[in-house]
Protein backbone atom coordinates (compact mmCIF):
# COMPACT_ATOMS: atom_id res chain seq x y z
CA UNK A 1 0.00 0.00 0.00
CA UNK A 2 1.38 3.47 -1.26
CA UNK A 3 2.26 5.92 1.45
CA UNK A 4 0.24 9.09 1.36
CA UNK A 5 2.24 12.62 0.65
CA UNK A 6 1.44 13.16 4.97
CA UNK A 7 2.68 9.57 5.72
CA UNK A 8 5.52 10.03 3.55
CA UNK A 9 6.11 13.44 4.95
CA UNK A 10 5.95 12.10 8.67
CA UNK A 11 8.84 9.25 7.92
CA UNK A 12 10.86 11.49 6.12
CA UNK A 13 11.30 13.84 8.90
CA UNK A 14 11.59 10.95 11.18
CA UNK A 15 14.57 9.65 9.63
CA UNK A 16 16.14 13.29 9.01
CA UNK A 17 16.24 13.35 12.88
CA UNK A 18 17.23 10.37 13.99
CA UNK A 19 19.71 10.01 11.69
CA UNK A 20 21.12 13.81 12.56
CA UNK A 21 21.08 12.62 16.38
CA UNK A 22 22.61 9.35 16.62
CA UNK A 23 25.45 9.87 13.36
CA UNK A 24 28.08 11.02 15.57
CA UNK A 25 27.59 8.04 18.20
CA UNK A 26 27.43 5.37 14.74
CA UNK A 27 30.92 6.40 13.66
CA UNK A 28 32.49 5.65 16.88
CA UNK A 29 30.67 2.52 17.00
CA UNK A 30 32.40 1.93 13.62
CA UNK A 31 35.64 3.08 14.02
CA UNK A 32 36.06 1.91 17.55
CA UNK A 33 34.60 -1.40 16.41
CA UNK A 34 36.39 -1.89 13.90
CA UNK A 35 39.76 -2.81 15.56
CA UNK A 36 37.17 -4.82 18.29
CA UNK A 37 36.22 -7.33 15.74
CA UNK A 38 39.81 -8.72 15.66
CA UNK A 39 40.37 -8.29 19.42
CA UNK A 40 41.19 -11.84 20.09
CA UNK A 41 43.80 -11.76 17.09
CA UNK A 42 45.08 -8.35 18.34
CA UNK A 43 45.50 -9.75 22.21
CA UNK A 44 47.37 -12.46 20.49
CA UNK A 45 49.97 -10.99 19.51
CA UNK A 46 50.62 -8.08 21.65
CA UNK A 47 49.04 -9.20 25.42
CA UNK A 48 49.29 -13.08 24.92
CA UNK A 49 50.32 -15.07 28.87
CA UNK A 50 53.28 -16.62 28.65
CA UNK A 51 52.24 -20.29 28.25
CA UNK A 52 54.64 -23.40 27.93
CA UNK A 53 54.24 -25.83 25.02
CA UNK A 54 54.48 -29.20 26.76
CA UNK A 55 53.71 -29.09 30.51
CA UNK A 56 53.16 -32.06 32.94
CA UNK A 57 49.36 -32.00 33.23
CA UNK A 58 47.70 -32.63 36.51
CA UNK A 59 44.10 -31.85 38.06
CA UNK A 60 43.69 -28.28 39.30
CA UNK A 61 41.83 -27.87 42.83
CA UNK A 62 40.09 -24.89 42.34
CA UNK A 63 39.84 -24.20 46.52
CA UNK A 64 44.11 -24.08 46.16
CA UNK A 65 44.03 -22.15 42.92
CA UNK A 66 40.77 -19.69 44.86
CA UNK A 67 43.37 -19.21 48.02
CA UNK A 68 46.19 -18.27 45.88
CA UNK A 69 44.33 -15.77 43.92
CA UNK A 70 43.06 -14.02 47.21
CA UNK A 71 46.68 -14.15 48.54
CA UNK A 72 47.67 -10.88 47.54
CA UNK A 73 44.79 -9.26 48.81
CA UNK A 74 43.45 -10.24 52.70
CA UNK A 75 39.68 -8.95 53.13
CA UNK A 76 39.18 -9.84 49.37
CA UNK A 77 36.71 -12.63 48.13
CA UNK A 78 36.11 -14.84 44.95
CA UNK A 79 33.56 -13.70 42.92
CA UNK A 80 33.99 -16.22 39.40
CA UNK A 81 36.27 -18.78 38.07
CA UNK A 82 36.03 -18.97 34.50
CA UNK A 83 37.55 -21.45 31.53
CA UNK A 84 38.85 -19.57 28.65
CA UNK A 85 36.92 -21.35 25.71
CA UNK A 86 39.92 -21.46 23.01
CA UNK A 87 42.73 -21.90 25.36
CA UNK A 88 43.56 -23.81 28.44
CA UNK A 89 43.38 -20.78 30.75
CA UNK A 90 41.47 -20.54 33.85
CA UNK A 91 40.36 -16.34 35.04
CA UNK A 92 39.67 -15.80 38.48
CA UNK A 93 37.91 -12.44 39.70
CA UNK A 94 38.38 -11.53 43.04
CA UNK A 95 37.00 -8.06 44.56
CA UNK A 96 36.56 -6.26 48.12
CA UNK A 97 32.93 -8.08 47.78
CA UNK A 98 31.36 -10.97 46.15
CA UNK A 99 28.95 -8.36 44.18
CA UNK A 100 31.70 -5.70 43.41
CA UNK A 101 31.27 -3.73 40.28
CA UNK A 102 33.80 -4.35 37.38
CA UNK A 103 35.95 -1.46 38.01
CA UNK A 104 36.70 -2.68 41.38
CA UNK A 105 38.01 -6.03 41.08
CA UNK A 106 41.05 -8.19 39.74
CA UNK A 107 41.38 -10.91 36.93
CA UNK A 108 43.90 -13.10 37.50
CA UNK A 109 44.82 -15.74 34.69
CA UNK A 110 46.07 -19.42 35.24
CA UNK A 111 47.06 -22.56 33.08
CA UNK A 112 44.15 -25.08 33.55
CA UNK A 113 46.47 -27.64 33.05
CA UNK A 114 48.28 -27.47 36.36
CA UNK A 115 47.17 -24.56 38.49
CA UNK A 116 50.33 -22.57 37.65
CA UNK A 117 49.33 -18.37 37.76
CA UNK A 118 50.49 -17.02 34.27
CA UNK A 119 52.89 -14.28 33.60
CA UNK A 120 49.89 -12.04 31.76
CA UNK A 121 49.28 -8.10 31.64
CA UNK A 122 45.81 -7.10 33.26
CA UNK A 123 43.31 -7.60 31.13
CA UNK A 124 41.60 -4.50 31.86
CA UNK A 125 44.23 -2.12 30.58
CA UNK A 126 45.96 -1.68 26.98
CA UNK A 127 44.75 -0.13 23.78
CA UNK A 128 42.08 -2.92 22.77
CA UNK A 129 40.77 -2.33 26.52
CA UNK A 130 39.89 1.30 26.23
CA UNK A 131 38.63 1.16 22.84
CA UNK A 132 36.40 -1.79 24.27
CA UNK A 133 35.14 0.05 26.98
CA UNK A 134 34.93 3.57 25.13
CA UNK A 135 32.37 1.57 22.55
CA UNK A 136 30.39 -0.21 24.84
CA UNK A 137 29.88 2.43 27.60
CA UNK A 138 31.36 5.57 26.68
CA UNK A 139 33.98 5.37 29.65
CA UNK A 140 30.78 6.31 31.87
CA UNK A 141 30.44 2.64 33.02
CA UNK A 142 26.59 1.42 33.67
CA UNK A 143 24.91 5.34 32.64
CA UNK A 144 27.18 5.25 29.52
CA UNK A 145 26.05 1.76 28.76
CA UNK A 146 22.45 2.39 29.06
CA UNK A 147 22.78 5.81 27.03
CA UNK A 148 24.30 4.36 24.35
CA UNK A 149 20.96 1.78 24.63
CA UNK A 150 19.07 4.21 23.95
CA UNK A 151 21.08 5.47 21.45
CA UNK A 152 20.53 2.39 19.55
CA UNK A 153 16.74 3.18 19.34
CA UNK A 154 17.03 5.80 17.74
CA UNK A 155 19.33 3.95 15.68
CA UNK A 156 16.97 1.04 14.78
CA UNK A 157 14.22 3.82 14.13
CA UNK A 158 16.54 5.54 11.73
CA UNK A 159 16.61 2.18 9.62
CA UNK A 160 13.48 1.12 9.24
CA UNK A 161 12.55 5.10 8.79
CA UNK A 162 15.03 5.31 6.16
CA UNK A 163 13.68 2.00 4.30
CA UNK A 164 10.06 3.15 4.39
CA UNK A 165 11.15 6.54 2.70
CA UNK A 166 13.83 5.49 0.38
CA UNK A 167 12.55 1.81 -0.80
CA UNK A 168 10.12 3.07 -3.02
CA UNK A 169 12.62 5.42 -4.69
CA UNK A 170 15.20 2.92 -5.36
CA UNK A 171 12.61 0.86 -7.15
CA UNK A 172 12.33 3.44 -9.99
CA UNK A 173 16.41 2.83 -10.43
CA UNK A 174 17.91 -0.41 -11.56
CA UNK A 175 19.48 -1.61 -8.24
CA UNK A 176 23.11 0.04 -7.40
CA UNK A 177 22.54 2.94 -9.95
CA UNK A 178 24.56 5.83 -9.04
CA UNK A 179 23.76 9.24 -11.90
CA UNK A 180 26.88 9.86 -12.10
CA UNK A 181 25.51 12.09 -14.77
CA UNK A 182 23.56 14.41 -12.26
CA UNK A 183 24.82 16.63 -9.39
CA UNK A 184 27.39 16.17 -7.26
CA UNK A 185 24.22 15.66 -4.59
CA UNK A 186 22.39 13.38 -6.40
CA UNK A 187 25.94 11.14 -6.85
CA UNK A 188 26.30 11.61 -3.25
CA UNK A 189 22.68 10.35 -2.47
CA UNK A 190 22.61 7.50 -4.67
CA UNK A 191 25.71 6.79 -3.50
CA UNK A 192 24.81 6.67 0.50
CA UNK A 193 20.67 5.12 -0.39
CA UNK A 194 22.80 2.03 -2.89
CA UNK A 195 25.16 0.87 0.21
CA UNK A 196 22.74 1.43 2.73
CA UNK A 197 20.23 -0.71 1.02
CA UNK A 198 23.12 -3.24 0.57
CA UNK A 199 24.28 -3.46 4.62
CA UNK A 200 20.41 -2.98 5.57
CA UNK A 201 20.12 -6.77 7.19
CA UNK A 202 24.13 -6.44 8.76
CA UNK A 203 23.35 -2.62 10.10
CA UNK A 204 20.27 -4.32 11.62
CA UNK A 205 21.71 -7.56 13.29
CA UNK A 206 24.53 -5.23 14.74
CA UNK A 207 22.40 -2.57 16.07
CA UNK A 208 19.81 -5.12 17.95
CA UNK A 209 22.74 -7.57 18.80
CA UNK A 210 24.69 -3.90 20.30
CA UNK A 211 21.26 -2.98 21.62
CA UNK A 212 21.18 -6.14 23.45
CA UNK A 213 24.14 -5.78 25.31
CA UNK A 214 23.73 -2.50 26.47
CA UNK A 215 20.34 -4.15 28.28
CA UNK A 216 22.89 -6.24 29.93
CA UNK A 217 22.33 -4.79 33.68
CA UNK A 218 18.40 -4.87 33.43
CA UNK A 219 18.22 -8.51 31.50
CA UNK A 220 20.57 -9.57 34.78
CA UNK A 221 18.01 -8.13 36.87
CA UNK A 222 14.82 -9.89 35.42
CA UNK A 223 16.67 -12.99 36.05
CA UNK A 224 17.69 -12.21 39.66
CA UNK A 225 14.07 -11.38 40.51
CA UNK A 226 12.94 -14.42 38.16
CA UNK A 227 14.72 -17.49 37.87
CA UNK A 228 17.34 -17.09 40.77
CA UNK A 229 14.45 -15.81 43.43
CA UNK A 230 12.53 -18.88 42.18
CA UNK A 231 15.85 -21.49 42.70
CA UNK A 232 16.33 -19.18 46.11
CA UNK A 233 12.51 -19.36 47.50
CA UNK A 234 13.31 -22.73 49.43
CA UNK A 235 15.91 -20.96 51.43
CA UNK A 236 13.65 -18.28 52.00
CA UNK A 237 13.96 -18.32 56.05
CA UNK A 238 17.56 -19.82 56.23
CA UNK A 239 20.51 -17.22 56.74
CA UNK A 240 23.14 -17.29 54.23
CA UNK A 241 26.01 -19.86 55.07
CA UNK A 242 29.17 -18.88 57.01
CA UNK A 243 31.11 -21.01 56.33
CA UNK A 244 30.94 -22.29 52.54
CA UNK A 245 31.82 -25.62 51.05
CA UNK A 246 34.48 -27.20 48.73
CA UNK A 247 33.85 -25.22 45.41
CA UNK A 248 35.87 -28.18 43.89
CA UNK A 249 33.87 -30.35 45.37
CA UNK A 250 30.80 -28.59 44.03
CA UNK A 251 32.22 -28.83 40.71
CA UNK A 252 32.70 -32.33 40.60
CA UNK A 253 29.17 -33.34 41.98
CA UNK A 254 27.87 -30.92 38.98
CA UNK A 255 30.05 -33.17 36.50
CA UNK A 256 29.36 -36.19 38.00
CA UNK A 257 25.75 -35.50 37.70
CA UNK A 258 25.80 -33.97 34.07
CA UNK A 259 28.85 -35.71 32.41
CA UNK A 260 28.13 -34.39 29.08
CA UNK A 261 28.42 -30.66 30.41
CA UNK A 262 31.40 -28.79 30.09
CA UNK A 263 32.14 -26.16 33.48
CA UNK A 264 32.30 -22.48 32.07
CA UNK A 265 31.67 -20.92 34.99
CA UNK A 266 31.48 -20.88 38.67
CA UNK A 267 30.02 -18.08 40.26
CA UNK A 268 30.03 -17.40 44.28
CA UNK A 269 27.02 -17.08 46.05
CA UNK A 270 25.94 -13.19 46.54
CA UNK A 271 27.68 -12.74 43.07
CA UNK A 272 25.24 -11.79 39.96
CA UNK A 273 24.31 -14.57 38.94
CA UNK A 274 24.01 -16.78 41.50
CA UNK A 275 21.44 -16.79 45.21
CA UNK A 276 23.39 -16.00 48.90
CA UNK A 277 22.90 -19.93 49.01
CA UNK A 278 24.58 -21.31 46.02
CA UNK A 279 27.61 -22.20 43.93
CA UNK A 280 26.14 -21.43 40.24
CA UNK A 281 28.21 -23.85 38.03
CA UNK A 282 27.44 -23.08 34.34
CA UNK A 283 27.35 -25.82 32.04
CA UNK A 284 27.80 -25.06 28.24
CA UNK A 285 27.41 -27.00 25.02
CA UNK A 286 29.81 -28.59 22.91
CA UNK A 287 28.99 -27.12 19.40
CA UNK A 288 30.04 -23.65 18.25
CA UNK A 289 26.49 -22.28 18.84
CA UNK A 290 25.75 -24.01 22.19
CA UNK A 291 29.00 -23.43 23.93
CA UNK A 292 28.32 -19.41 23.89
CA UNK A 293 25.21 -20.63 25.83
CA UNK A 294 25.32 -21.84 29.75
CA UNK A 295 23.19 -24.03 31.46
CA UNK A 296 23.21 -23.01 35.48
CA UNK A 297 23.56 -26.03 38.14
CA UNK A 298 23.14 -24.79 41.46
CA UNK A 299 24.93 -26.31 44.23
CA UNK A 300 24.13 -25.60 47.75
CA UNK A 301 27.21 -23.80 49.39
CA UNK A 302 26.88 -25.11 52.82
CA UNK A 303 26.18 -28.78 52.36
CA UNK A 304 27.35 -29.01 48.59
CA UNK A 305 24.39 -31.01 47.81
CA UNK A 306 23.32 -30.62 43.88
CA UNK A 307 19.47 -28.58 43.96
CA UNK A 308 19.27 -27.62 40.35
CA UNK A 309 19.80 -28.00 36.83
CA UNK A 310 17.45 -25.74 34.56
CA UNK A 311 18.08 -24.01 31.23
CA UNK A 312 18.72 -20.44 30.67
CA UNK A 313 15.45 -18.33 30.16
CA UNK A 314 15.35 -16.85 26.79
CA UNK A 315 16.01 -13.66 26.99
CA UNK A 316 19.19 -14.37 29.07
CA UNK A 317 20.08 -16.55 26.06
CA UNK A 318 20.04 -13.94 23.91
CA UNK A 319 21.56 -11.79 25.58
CA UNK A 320 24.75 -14.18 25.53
CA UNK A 321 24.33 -14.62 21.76
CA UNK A 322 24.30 -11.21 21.08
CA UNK A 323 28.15 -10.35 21.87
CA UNK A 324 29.46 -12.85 19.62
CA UNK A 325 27.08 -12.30 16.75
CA UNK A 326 28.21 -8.29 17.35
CA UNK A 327 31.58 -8.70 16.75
CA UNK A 328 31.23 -11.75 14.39
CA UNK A 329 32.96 -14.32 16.51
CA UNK A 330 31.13 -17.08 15.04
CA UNK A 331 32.74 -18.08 12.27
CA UNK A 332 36.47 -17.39 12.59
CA UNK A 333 38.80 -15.43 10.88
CA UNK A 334 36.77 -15.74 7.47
CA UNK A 335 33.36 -14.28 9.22
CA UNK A 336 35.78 -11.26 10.84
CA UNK A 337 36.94 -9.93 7.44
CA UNK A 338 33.30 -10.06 6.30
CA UNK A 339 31.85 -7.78 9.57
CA UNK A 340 35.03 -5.01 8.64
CA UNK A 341 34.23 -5.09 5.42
CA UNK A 342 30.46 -4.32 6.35
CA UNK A 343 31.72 -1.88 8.67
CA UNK A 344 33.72 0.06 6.08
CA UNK A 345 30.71 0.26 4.12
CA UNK A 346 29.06 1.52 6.94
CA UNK A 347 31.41 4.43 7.71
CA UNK A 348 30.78 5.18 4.14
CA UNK A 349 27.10 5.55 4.25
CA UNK A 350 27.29 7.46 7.56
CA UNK A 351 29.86 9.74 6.10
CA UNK A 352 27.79 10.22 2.70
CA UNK A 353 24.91 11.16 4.95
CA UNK A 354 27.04 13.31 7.02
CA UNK A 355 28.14 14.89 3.91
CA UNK A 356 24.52 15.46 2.38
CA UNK A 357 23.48 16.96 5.45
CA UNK A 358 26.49 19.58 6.16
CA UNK A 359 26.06 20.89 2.40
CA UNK A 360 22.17 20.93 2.80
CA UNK A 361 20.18 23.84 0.43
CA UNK A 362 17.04 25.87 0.99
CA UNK A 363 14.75 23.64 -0.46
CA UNK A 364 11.53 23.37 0.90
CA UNK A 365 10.35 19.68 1.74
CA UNK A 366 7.62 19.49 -0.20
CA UNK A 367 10.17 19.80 -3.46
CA UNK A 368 12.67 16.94 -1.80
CA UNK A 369 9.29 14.57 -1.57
CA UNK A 370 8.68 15.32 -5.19
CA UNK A 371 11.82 14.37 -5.46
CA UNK A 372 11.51 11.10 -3.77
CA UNK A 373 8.96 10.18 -5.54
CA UNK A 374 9.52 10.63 -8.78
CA UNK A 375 12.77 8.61 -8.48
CA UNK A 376 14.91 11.70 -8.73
CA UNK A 377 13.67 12.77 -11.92
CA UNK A 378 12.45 16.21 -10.32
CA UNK A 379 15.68 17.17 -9.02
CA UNK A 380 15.34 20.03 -6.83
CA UNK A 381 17.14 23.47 -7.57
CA UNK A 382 18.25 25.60 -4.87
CA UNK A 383 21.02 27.82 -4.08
CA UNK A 384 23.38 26.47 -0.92
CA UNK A 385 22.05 27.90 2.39
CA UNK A 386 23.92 31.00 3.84
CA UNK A 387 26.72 30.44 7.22
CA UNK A 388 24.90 31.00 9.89
């Protein structure tokens, strides 16, 4: 159904604005995530531990390797122990409290295949660090995450604004025309409309997938007040435990009981994503899309008896799909080349808009419209608008 001259009107100014307020924050997104979709390759080189070739493997007690991390810091506690998925490295975070926020606590790395700490640089600090943090929260932590959230609203609106307004026009065109034979504008606008069009469904799947993440603090929330208060309701009248039990022992009951689950995480009771009662051990899968995904197995931390094995509700999977799918860390190296090359093409259409808009003329809408749709045939004429 054709779009009146109002309706057309209406999403033409909507994606004027939206695209004016959020083009500064896409090309940092871009530019900063550009270098972020090799990260891993980057850290390789420059910030890799230290790691032997050919070391005498034995098994790793995780209370030993827990007491050793919280050696250099008395009054600290464990908050996670996590299993690198590529390498055999195991991260422990410790912090001045089990529910510290990330600024305020310490990773240390270790070889999983004997305990040994690893000669590594923090991972917090570096270039790939900062760029990290200035593209996923602005260096404002949790208000600089949820800006940029909203951010990519406006965003998303800009998209489908920009489709609803420009898809009819491009159908008048054989697809990728560019009049080179018109103005410099029109070469310009065809130009920006032909690549957007092209990088419509990747712009998309990065901006919800970024979206997504940004939600991270209020998704964690839901599931606090949902599934963990639900796994917590039987020790509703019980104090929290004083004393807490073998985390390697709660590690091995979880494998014992679910053999075919391989330990990603163990989270400390209090922390975020486990109850005041419970190891959390997360299980994940064994194929390239499951093992982004974790199952939690709840142990109870005083007695160390197993009380739960449930799947991840929905929307917490998708919120742990989303971070690989953003940087394209699905498909290796081959996938990675494809997402920069997307992104270039992206700083180009943000750049051509940024272009169209800085060396905007008088030209009253009603005349761009006609322009619109007519498939450019009515270019406008207009003299460039005076400095202000």
């Amino acid at each position: 159904m054709a779009l009146s001259q109002t309706g057309i009107r209406r999403w033409y100014l909507v994606h004027k604005w939206t695209s004016i307020v959020c083009t500064a924050f896409l090309l940092m997104f871009c530019i900063t995530g550009l270098p972020l979709i090799f990260h891993h390759e980057i850290d390789e080189m420059t910030r890799a531990p230290a790691m032997a070739g050919q070391v005498a493997e034995r098994p790793v007690n995780l209370d030993a390797l827990g007491r050793q991390a919280l050696s250099k810091h008395p009054g600290w506690t464990m908050m996670f122990l996590s299993w690198d998925p590529e390498k055999p490295i195991i991260y422990a975070i410790v912090g001045p409290k089990v529910d510290a926020p990330n600024d305020q606590v310490e990773i240390i790395q270790y070889d999983a295949r004997n305990g040994e700490r690893l000669d590594a640089p923090p991972l917090d600090e570096g270039v790939m660090a900062f760029l990290l943090e200035l593209h996923s929260e602005l260096l404002l932590g949790i208000p600089g995450q949820l800006f940029l959230g909203l951010i990519g609203v406006v965003f998303l609106v800009a998209v489908v604004s920009g489709v609803v307004v420009y898809a009819p026009f491009m159908r008048k065109l054989p697809f990728g025309t560019v009049r080179k034979d018109r103005s410099k504008r029109v070469k310009w606008l065809d130009t920006h409309n032909m690549i957007g069009i092209v990088t419509l469904g990747w712009v998309s799947v990065v901006g919800l997938t970024g979206f997504i993440i940004t939600m991270t603090l209020p998704i964690t929330m839901i599931w606090q007040m949902d599934e963990l208060a639900e796994m917590a309701a039987p020790y509703k009248d019980a104090k929290p435990p004083t004393k807490l039990t073998s985390v390697n022992a709660a590690v091995a009951t979880v494998r014992a009981a679910v053999p075919d689950g391989k330990v990603s995480i163990v989270a400390w009771p209090g922390s975020q994503f486990s109850t005041k009662h419970h190891y959390m051990v997360a299980l994940a899968g064994n194929t390239p899309l499951t093992e982004r995904l974790i199952n939690p197995a709840m142990v109870d931390a005083e007695t160390g008896r197993l009380t739960d094995v449930r799947e991840m509700p929905w929307y917490v999977k998708t919120l742990f799909l989303s971070a690989p799918l953003h940087f394209g860390d699905y498909g290796g190296l081959p996938l990675k080349i494809i997402w920069a090359l997307l992104d270039i093409a992206a700083i180009v259409v943000l750049v051509s808009g940024l272009y169209l808009w800085l060396g905007r003329r008088r030209v009253p809408i009603e005349k761009r419209l006609a322009e619109l749709q007519s498939g450019g045939v009515a270019e406008t004429q207009a003299v460039p608008e005076p400095a202000e």
